[in-house]
Protein backbone atom coordinates (compact mmCIF):
# COMPACT_ATOMS: atom_id res chain seq x y z
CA UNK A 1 74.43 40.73 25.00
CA UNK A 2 76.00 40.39 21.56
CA UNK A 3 73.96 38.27 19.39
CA UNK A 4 76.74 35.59 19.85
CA UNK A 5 76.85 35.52 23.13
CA UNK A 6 72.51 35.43 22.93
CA UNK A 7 72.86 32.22 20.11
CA UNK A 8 75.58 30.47 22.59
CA UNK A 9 73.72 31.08 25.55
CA UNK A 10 70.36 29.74 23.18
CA UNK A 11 72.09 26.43 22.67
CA UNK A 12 73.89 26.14 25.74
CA UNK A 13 70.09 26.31 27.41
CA UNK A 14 68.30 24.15 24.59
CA UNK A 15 70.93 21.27 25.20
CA UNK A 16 69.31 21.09 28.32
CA UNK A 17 65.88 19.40 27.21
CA UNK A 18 65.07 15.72 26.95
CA UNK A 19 64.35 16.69 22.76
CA UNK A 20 63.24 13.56 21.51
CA UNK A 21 61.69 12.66 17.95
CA UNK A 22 58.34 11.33 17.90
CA UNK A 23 57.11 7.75 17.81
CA UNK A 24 56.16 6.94 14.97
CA UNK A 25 52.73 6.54 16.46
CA UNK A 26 52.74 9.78 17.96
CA UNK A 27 54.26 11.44 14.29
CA UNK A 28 51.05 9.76 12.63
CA UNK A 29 48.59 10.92 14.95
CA UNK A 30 49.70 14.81 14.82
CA UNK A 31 49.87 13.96 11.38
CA UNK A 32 46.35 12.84 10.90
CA UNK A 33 45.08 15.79 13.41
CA UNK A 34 46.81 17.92 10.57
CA UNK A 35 45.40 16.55 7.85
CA UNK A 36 41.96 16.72 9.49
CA UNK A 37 42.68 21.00 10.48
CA UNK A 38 43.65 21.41 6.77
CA UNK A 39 40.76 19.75 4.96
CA UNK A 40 37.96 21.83 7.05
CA UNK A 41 39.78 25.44 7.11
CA UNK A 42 37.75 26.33 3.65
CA UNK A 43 34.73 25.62 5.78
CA UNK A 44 35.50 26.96 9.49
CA UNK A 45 39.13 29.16 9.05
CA UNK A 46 38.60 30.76 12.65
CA UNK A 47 38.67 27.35 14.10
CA UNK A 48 40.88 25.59 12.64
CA UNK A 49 43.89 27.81 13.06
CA UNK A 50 42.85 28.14 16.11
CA UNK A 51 43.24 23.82 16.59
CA UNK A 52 46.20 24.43 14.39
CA UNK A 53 47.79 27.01 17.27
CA UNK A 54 47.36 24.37 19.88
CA UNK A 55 48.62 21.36 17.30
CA UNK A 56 51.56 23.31 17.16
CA UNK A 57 52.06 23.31 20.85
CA UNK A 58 51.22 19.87 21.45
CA UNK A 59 53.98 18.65 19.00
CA UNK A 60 56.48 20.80 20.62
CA UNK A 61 55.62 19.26 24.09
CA UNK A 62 55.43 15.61 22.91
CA UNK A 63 58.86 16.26 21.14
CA UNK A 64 60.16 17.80 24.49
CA UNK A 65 60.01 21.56 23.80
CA UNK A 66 58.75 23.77 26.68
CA UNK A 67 55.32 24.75 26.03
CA UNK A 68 54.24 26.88 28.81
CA UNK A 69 55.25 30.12 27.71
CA UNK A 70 54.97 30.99 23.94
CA UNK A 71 58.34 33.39 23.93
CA UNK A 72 60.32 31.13 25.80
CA UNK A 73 58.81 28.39 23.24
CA UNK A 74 59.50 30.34 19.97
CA UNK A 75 63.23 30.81 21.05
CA UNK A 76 63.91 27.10 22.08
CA UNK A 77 62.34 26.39 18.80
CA UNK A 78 64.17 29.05 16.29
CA UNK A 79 68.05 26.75 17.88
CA UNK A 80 66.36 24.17 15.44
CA UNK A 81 64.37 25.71 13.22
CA UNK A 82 65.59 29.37 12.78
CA UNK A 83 63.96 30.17 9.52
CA UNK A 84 60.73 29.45 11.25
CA UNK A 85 60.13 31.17 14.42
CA UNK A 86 59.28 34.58 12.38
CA UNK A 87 56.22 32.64 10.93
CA UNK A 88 55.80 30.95 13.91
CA UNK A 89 55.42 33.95 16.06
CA UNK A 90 53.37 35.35 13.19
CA UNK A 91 51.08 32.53 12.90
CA UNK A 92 50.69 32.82 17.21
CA UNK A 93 49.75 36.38 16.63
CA UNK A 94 47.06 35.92 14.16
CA UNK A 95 45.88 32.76 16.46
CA UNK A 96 45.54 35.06 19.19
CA UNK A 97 43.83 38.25 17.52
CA UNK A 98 41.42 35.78 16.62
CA UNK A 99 40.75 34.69 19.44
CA UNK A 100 39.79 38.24 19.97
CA UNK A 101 37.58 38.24 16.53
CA UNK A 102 40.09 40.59 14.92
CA UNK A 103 41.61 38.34 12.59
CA UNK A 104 40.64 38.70 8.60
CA UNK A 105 39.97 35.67 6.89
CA UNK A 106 43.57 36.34 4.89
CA UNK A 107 45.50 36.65 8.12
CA UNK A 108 43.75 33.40 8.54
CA UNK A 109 45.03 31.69 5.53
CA UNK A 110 48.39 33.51 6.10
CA UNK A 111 48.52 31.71 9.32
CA UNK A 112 47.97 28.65 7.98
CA UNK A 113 50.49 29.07 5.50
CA UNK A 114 53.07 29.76 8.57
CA UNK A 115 52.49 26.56 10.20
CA UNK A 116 52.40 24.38 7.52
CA UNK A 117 55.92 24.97 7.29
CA UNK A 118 56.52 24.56 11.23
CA UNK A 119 54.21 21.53 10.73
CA UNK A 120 55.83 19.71 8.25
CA UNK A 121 59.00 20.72 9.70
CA UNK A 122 58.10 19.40 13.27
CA UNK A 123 56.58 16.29 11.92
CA UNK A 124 59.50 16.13 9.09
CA UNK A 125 56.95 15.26 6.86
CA UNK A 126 58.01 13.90 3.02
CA UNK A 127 56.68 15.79 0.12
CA UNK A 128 54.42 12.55 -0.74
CA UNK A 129 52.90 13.07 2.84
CA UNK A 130 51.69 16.62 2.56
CA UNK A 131 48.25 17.35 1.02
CA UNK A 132 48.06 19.34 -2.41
CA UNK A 133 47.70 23.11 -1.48
């Protein structure tokens, strides 16, 4: 399938979901759960991007996103956000070699990196909001 036809057929499927913002209850909650992943990476990096991996996906469900399978989720998500999903799949990748043990502690902070911007994109965080990195 041409890519046009793929994009068309993305959004004709995506349209399809009950995508909702978040309360602005629910917004500050994944927002303090992000907060609280980012201040203890320096001292535990394997577990937090590890809490980040699953932050990730519980944004994406609470926002309406399908969640059960991470391809299908990374293409519903790159309609919105498509300067995202290639750090997004990244970021899943590194989250799941670690899982493994295999990820360095820079693939770590790589990761990180990667869903920061998914995060703050998700969450549609303001510049003031985001903690100094």
């Amino acid at each position: 399938m041409p890519f046009r036809g793929w994009l068309h057929e993305r959004r004709r499927h995506h349209v399809e979901f009950d995508l909702q913002p978040l309360s602005e209850e629910a917004r500050n909650g994944f927002l303090k759960r992000w907060r609280s992943t980012q201040e203890r990476f320096v001292e535990d990096p394997q577990v937090t991007t590890m809490e980040t991996d699953r932050l990730v996906t519980d944004v994406m469900r609470a926002c309406g996103y399908p969640v059960d399978d991470f391809d299908e989720r990374a293409v519903e998500i790159s309609v919105d956000h498509p300067e995202l999903v290639g750090n997004y799949r990244s970021a899943h990748e590194v989250a799941a070699r670690q899982s493994l043990g295999e990820a360095t502690t820079d693939d770590l902070r790589r990761a990180m990196r990667h869903y920061r911007a998914l995060v703050d994109e998700l969450l549609e965080t303001d510049p003031a909001e985001r903690l100094v990195r």
